[in-house]
Structures are given as structure tokens and as C-alpha cells.
N, C-alpha and C. Protein backbone atom coordinates (compact mmCIF):
# COMPACT_ATOMS: atom_id res chain seq x y z
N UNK A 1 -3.64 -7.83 12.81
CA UNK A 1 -4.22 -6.62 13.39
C UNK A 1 -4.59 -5.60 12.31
N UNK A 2 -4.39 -5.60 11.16
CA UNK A 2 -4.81 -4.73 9.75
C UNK A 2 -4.90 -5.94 8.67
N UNK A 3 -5.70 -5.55 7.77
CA UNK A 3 -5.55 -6.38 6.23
C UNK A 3 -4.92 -5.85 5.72
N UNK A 4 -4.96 -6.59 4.54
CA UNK A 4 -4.86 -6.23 2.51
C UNK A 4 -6.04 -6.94 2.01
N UNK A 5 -5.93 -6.14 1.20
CA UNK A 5 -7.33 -6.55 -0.17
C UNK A 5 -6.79 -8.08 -0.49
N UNK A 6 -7.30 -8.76 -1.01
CA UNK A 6 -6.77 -10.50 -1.45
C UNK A 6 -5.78 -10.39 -2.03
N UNK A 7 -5.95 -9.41 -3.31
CA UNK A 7 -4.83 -9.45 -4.54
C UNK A 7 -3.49 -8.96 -4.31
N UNK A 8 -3.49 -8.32 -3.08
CA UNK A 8 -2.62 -7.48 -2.55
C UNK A 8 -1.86 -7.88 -1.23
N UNK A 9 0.23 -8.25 -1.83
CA UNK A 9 0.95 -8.55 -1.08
C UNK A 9 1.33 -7.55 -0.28
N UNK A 10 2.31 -7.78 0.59
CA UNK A 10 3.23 -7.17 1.69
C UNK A 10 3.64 -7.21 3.19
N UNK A 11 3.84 -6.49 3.61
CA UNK A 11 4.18 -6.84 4.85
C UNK A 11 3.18 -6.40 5.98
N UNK A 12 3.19 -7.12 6.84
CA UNK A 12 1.92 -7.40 7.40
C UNK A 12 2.52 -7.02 9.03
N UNK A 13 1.88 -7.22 9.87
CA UNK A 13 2.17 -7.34 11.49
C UNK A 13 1.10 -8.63 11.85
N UNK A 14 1.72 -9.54 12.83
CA UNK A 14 0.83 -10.46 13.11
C UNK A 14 1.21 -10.53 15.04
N UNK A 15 0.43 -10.28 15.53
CA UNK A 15 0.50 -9.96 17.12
C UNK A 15 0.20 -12.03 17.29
N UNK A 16 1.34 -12.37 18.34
CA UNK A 16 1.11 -13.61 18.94
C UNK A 16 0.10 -13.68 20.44
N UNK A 17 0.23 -12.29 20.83
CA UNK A 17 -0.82 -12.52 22.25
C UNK A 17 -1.66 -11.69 21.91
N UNK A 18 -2.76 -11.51 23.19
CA UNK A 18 -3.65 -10.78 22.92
C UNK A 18 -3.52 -9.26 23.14
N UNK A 19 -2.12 -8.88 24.15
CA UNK A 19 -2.11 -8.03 24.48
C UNK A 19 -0.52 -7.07 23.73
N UNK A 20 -0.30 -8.31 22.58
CA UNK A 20 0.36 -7.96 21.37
C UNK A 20 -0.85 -6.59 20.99
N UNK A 21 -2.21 -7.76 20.58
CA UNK A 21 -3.12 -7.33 19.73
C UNK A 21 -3.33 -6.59 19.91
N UNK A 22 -4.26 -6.09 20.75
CA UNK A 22 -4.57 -5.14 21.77
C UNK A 22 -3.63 -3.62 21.84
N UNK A 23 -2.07 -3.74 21.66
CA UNK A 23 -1.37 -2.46 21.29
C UNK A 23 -0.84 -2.23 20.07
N UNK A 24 -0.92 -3.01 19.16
CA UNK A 24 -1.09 -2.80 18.11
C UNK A 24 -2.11 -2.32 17.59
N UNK A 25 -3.21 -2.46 17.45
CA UNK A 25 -4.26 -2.04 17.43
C UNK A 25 -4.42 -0.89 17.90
N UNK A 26 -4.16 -0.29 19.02
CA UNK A 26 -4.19 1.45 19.82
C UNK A 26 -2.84 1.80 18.76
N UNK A 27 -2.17 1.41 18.59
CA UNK A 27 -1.34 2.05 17.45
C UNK A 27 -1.78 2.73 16.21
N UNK A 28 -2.49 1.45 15.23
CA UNK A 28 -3.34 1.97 14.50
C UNK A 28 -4.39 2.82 14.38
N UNK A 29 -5.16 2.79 15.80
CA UNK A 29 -6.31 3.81 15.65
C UNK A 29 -5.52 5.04 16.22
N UNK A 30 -4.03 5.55 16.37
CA UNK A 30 -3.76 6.38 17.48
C UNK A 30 -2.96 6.94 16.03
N UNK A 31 -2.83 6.35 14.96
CA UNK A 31 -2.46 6.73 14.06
C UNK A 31 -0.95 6.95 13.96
N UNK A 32 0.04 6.17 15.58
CA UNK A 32 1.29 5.88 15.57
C UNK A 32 1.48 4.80 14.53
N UNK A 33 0.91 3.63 13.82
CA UNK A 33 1.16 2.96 13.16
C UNK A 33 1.47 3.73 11.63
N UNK A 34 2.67 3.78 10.99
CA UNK A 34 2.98 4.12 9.28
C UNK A 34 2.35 3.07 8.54
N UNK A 35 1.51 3.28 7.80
CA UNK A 35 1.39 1.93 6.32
C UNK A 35 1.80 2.62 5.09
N UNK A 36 2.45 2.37 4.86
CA UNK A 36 3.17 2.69 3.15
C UNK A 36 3.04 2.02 2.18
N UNK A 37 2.75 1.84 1.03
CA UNK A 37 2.84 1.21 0.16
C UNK A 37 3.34 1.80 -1.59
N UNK A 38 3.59 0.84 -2.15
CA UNK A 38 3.96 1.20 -3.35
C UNK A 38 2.84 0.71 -4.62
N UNK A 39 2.31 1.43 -5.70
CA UNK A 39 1.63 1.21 -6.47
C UNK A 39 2.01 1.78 -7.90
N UNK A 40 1.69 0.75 -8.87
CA UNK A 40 1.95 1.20 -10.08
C UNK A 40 0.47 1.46 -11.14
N UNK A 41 0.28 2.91 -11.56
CA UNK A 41 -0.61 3.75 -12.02
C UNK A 41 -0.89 4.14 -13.24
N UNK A 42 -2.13 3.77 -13.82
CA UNK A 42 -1.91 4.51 -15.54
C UNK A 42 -2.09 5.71 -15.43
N UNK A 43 -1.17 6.20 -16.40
CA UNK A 43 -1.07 7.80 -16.84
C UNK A 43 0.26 8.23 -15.31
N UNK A 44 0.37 10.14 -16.11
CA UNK A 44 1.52 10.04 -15.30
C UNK A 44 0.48 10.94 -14.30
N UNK A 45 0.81 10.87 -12.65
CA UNK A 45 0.23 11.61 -11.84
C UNK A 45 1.22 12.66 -11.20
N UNK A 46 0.94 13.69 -10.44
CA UNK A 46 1.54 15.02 -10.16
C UNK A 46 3.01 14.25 -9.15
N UNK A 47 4.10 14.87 -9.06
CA UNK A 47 5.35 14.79 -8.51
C UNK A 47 4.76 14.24 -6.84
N UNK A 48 3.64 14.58 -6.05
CA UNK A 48 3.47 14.45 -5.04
C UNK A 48 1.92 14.72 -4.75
N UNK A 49 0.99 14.29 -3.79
CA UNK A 49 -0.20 14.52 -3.86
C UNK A 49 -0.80 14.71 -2.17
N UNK A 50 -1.43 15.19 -1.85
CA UNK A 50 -2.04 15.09 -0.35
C UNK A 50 -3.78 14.92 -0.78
N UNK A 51 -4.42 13.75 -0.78
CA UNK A 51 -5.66 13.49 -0.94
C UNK A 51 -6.38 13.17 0.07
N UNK A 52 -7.24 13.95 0.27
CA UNK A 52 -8.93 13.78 1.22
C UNK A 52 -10.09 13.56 0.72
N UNK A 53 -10.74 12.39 0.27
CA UNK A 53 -12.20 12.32 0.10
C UNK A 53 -13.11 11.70 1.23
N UNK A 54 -14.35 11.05 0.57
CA UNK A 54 -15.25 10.74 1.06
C UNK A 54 -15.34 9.73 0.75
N UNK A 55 -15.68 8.58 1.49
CA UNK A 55 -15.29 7.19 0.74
C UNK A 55 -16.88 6.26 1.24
N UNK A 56 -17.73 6.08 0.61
CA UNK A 56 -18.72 4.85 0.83
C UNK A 56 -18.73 3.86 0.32
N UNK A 57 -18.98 2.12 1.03
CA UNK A 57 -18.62 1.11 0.52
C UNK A 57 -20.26 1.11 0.24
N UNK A 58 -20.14 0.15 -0.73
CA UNK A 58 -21.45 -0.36 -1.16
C UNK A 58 -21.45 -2.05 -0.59
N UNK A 59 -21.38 -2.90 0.21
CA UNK A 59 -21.26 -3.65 0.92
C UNK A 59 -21.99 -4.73 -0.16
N UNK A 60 -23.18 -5.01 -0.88
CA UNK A 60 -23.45 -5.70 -1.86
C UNK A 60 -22.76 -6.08 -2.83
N UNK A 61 -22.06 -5.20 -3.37
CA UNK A 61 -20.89 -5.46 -4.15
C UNK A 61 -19.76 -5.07 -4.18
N UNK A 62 -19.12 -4.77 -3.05
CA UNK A 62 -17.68 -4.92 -2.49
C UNK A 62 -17.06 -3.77 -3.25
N UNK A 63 -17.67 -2.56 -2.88
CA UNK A 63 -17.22 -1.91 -4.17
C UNK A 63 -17.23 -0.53 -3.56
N UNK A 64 -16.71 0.58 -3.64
CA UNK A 64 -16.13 1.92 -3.19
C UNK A 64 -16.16 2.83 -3.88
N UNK A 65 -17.02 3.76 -2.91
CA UNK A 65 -17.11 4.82 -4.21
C UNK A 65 -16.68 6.50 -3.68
N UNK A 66 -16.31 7.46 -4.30
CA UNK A 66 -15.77 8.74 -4.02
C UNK A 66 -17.39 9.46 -3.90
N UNK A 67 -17.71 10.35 -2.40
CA UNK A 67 -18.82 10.86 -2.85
C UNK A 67 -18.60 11.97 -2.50
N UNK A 68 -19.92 12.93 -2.26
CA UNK A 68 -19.13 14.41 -2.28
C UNK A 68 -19.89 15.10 -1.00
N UNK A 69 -20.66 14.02 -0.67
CA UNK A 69 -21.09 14.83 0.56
C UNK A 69 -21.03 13.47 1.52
N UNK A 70 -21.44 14.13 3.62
CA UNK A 70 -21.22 13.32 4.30
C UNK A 70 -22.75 13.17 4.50
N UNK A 71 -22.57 11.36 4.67
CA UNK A 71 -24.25 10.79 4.90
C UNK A 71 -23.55 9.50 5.66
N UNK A 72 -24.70 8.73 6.21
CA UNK A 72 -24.86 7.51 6.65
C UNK A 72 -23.84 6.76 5.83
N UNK A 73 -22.97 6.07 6.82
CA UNK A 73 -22.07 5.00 5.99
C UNK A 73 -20.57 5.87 5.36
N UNK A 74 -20.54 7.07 4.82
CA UNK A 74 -19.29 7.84 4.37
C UNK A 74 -19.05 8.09 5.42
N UNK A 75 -17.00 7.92 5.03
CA UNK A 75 -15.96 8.10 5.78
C UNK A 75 -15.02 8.66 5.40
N UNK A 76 -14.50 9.12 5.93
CA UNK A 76 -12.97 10.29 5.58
C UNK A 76 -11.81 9.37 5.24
N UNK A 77 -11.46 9.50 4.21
CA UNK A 77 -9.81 9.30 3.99
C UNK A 77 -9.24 9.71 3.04
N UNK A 78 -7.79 9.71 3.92
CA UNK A 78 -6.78 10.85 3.18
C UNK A 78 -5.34 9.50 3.33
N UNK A 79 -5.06 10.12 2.16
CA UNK A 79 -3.04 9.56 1.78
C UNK A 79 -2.25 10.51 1.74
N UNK A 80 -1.33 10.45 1.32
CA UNK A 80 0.00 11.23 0.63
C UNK A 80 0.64 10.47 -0.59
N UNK A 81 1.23 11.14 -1.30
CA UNK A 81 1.86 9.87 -2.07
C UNK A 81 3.51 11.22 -3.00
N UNK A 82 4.34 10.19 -3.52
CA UNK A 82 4.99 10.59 -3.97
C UNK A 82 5.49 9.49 -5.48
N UNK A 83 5.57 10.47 -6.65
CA UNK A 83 5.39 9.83 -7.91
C UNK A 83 7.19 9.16 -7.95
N UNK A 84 7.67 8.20 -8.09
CA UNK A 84 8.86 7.67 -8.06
C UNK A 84 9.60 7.48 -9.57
N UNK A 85 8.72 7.09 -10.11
CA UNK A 85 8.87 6.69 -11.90
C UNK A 85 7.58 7.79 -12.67
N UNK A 86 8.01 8.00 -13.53
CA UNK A 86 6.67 8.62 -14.70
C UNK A 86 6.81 8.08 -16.20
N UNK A 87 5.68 7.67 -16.92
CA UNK A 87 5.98 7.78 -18.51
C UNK A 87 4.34 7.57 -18.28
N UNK A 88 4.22 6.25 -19.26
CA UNK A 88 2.52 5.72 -19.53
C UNK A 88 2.08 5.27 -18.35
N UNK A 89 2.91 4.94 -17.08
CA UNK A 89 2.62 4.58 -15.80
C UNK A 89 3.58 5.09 -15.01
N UNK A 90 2.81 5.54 -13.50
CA UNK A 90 3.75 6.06 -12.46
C UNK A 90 3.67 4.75 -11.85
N UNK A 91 4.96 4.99 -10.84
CA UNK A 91 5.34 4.30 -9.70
C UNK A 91 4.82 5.30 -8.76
N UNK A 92 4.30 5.19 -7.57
CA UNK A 92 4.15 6.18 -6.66
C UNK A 92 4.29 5.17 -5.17
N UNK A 93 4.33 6.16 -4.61
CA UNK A 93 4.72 5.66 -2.77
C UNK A 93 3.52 6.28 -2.16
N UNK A 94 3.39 5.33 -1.40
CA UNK A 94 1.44 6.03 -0.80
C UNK A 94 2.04 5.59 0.80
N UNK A 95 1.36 6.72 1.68
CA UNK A 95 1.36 7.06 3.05
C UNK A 95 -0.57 7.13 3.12
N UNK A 96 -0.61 5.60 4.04
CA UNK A 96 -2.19 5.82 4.19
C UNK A 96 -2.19 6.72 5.94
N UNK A 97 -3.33 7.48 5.78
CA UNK A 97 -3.56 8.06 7.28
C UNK A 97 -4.57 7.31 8.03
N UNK A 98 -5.51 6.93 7.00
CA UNK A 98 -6.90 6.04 7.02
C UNK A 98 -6.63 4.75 6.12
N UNK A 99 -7.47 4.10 6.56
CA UNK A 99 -7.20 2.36 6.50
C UNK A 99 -8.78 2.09 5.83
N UNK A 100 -9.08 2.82 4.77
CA UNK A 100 -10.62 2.30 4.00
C UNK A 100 -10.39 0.92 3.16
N UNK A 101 -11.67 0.71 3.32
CA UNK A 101 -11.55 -0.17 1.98
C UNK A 101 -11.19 0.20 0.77
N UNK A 102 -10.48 -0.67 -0.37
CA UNK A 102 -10.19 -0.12 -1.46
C UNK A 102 -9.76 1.27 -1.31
N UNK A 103 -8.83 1.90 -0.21
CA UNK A 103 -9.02 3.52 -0.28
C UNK A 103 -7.92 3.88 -1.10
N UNK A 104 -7.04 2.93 -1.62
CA UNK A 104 -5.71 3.52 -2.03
C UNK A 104 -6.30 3.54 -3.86
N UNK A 105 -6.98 2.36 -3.90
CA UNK A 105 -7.50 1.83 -5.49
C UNK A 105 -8.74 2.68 -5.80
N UNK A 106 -9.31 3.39 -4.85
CA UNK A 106 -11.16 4.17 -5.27
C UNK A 106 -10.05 5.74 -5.47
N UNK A 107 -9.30 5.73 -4.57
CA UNK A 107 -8.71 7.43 -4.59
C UNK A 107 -8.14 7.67 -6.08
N UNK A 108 -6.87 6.62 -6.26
CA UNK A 108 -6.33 6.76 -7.52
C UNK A 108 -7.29 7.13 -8.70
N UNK A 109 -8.68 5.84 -8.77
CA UNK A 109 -9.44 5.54 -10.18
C UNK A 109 -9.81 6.95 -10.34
N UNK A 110 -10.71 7.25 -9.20
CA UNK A 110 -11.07 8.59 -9.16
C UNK A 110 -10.49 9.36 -9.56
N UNK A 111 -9.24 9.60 -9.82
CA UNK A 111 -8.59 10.51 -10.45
C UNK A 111 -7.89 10.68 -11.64
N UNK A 112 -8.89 9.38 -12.36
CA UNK A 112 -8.26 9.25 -13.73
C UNK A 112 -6.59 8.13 -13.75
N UNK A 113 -6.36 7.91 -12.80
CA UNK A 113 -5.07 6.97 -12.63
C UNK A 113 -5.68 5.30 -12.04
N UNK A 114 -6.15 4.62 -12.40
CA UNK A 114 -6.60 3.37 -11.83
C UNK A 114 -5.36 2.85 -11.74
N UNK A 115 -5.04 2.12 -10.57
CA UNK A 115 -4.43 0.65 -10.49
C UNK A 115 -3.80 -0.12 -11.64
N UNK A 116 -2.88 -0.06 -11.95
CA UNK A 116 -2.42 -1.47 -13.53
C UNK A 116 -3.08 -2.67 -12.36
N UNK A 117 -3.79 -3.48 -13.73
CA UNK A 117 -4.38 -4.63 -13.17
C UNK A 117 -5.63 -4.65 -12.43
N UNK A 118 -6.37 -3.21 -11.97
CA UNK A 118 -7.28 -3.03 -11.17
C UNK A 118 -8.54 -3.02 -12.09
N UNK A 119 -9.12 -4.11 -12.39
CA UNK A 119 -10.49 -4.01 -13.39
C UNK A 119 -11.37 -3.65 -12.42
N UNK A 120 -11.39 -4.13 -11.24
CA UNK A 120 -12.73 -3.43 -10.43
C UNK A 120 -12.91 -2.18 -11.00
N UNK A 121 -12.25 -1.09 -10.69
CA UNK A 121 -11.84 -0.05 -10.80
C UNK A 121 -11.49 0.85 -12.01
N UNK A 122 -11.33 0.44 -13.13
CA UNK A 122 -11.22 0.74 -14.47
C UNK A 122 -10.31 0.36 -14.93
N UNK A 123 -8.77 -0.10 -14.31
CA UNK A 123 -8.01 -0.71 -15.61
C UNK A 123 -8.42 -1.19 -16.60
N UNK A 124 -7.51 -0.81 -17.99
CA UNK A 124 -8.11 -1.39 -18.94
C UNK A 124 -6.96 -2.21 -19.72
N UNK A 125 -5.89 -3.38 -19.14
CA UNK A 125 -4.79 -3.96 -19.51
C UNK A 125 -5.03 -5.23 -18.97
N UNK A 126 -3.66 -6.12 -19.31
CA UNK A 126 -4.02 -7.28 -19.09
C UNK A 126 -3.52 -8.09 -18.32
N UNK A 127 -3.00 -7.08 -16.97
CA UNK A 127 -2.56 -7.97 -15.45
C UNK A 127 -3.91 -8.77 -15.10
N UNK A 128 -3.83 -9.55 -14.29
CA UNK A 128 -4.30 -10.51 -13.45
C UNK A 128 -4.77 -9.53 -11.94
N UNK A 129 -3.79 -8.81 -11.85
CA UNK A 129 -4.24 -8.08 -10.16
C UNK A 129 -3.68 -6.61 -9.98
N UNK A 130 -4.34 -6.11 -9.01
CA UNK A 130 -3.97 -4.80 -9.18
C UNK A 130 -2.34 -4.49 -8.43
N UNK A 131 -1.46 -3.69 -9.66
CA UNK A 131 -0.07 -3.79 -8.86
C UNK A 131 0.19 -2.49 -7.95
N UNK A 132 -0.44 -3.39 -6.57
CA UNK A 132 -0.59 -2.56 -5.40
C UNK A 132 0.51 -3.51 -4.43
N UNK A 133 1.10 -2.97 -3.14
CA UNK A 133 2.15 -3.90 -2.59
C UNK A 133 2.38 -2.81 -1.07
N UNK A 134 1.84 -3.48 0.24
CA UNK A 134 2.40 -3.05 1.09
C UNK A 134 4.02 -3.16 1.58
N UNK A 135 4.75 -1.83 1.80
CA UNK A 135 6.02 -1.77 1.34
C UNK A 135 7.05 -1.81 2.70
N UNK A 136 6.15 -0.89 3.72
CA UNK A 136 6.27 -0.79 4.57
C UNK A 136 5.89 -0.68 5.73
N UNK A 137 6.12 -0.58 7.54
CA UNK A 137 5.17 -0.75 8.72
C UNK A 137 6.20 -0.42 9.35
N UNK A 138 5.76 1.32 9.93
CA UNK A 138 6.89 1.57 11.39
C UNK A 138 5.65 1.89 12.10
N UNK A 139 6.28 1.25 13.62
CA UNK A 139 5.89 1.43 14.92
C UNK A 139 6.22 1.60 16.05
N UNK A 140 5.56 2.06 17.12
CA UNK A 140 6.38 1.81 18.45
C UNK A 140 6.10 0.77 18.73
N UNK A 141 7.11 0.61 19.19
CA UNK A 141 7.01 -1.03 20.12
C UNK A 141 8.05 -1.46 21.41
N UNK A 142 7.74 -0.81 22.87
CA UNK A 142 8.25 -1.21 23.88
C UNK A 142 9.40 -0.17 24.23
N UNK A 143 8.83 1.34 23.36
CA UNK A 143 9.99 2.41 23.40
C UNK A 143 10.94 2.39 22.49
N UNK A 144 11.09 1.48 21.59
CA UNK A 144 11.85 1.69 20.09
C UNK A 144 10.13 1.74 18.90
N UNK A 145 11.38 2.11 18.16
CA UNK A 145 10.63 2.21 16.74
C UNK A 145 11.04 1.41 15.96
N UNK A 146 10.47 0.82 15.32
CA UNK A 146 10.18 -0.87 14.69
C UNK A 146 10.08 -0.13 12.97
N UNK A 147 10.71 -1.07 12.46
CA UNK A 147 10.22 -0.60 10.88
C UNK A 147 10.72 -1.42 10.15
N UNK A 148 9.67 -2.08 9.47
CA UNK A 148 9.99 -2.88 8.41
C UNK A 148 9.08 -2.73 6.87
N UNK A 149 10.50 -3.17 6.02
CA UNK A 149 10.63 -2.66 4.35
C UNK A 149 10.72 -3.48 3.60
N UNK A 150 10.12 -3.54 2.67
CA UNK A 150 10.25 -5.20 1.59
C UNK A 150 9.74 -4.32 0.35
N UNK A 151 10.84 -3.79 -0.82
CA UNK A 151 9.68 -3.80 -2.19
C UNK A 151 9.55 -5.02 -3.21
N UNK A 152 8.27 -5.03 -4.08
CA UNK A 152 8.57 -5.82 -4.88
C UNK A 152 9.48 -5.54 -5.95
N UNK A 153 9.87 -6.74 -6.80
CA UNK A 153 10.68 -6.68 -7.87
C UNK A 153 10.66 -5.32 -8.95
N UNK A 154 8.78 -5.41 -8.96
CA UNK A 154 8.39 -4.56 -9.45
C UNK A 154 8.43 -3.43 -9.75
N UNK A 155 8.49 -3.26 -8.52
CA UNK A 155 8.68 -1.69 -7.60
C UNK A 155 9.94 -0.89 -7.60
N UNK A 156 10.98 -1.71 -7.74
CA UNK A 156 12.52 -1.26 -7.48
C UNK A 156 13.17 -0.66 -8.82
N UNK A 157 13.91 0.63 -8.43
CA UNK A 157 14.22 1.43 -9.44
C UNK A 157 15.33 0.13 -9.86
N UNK A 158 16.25 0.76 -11.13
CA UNK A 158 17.42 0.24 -11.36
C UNK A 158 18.51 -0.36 -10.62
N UNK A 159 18.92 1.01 -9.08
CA UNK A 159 19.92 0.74 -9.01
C UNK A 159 19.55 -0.23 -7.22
N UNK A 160 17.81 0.10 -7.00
CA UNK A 160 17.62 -0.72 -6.35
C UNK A 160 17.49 -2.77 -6.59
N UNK A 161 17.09 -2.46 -8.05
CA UNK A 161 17.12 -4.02 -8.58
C UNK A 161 18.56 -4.63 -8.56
N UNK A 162 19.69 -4.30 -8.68
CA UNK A 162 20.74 -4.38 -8.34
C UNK A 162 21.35 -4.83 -7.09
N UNK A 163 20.97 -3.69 -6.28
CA UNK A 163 21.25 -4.20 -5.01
C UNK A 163 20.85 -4.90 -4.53
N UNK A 164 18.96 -5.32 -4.58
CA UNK A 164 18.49 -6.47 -4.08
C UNK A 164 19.06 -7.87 -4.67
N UNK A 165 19.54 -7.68 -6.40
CA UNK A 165 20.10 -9.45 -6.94
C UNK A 165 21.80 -9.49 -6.13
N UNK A 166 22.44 -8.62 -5.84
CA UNK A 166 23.80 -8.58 -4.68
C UNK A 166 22.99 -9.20 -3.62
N UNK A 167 22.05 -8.55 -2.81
CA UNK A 167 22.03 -9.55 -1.65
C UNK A 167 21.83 -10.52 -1.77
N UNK A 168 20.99 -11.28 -3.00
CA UNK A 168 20.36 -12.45 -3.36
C UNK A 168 21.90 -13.54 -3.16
N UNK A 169 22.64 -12.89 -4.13
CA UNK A 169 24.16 -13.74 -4.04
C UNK A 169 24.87 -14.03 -2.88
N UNK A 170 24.43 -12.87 -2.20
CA UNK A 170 25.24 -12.71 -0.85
C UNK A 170 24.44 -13.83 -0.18
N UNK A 171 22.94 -14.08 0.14
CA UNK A 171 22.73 -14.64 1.24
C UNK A 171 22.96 -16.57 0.74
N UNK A 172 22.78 -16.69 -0.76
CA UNK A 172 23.36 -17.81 -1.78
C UNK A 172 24.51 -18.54 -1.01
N UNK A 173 25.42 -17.39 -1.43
CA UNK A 173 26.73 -17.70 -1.56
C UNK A 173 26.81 -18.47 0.17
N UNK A 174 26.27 -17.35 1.62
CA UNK A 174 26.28 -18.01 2.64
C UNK A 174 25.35 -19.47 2.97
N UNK A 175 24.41 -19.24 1.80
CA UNK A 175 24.29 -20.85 2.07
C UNK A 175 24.94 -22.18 2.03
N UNK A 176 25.42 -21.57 0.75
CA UNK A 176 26.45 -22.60 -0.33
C UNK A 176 27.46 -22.93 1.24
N UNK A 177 28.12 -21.98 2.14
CA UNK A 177 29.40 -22.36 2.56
C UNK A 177 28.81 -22.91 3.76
N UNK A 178 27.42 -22.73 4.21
CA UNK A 178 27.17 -22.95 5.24
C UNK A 178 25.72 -24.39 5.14
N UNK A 179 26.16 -25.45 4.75
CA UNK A 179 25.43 -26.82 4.61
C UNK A 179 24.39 -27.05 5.86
């Protein structure tokens, strides 16, 4: 019921009926659906950000651009984000409101912070893909609120890398006893 760009993992929602689909979907356009994600950024960017542009795809070449006025084809979107790590690259946490193409990777470049790994876009290093990662997805669903969290390896501070190689042992160890 939503994408990711190709290069770009995470957690997803996959509706089995149609009328899964169907409210999931009024979720997303009702803007009850959260998408969060985590991205790692060259240069350091501000402690926290609230961004609104103008976003036109160029559909010939798959490609997104920041413009400054509204015409045929431009669309509004806005994030939030919060910087997690800083040095030669941030970690940041992104809250999409809008679901553009490329909107998380055209907003950043635009601002002098491209994507690590994002050559569309201007990286200039030598990942393979841009380290972008849907992190998270809360929703309603049937009168609860649903939420699910996965970061990458990548992504996880210290004392989160830690805790994720403990569970690793933990769920191990219950294999080991449980054949």
C-alpha cells in the first residue's frame, strides 16, 4: 500500500485483502499513517528541522527537483527530522507528512546534505546506495495503534548496537535449546 525507492530497505505494510488495502490506504491519505525513517547525511545538519518545499518529478529521468514556484506537475512536501549523531555525517530521523518521490533524498541534497551513497543526488563517496532505511510505521488498525520498528545496524547508536547483539544471543541461545 506505499513504496521505497529500490535502494531503499525497511519496513513496509503489506494488506492481504482488499479491504486491508483499501484502509490502509485512507490511512495514508488521512495522514493517520507515521512513516519514519532514518538517514545518514554529509555534513553536519541543524539539531532538528521542519521542511516545506516544492517538489517536481521530471518523469524522463526519474529525477526530482526543489522548485520555487507552484505550476503544472509541483507538489507540496514537508518532513521533520531530528539530527541523532553529528561530525562529517549526521544520523537524522525523518517524519515524512508527504510521500514524494525521492522527497526525503531531493529535500536533504537541496540543502547541501545529500544522502551518503546518493549519486543521483550529489554524493560524492563510495557507497553503492543511498543510506536511507524505513525505520518505522504506526497506525490505526481496528481501534489499537499498531507500530512497528526495525533500525539498521547502521543506524544504531552504541548502546543501541548492544542491545540489538543481546537479543541476537537471546533469540540464538532459544534456538540452540529449542531443536
Amino acid at each position: 500500500v506505499h513504496r521505497l525507492d529500490r535502494a531503499v530497505g525497511g519496513v513496509m505494510v503489506y494488506a492481504r485483502t482488499k479491504n486491508a488495502a483499501s484502509a490502509l490506504s485512507r490511512a495514508i491519505q488521512e495522514g493517520t499513517m507515521v512513516k519514519e525513517y532514518v538517514a545518514l547525511v554529509h555534513g553536519a545538519v541543524d539539531e532538528e528541522g521542519d521542511w516545506t518545499d516544492l517538489l517536481l518529478k521530471d518523469a524522463r529521468k526519474n529525477k526530482v527537483f526543489v522548485v520555487d514556484r507552484m505550476r503544472k506537475g509541483v507538489k507540496d512536501a514537508r518532513l521533520t527530522f531530528t539530527r541523532l549523531e553529528a561530525g562529517d555525517t549526521s544520523l537524522v530521523r525523518i517524519r515524512l507528512y508527504t510521500g514524494r518521490s525521492h522527497q526525503i533524498r531531493v529535500q536533504f541534497a537541496s540543502r547541501k546534505h545529500p544522502l551518503v551513497g546518493d549519486h543521483k543526488y550529489g554524493a560524492r563517496d563510495s557507497r553503492k546506495e543511498p543510506m536511507l532505511y524505513s525505520c518505522c510505521l504506526t497506525f490505526p488498525w481496528h481501534g489499537k495503534t499498531l507500530r512497528f520498528e526495525q533500525l539498521p545496524e547502521w543506524a544504531m547508536l552504541p548502546a543501541e548496537r548492544l542491545e540489538h547483539i543481546a537479543k541476537m544471543e537471546e533469540i540464538f541461545d532459544w534456538a540452540c535449546a529449542h531443536p
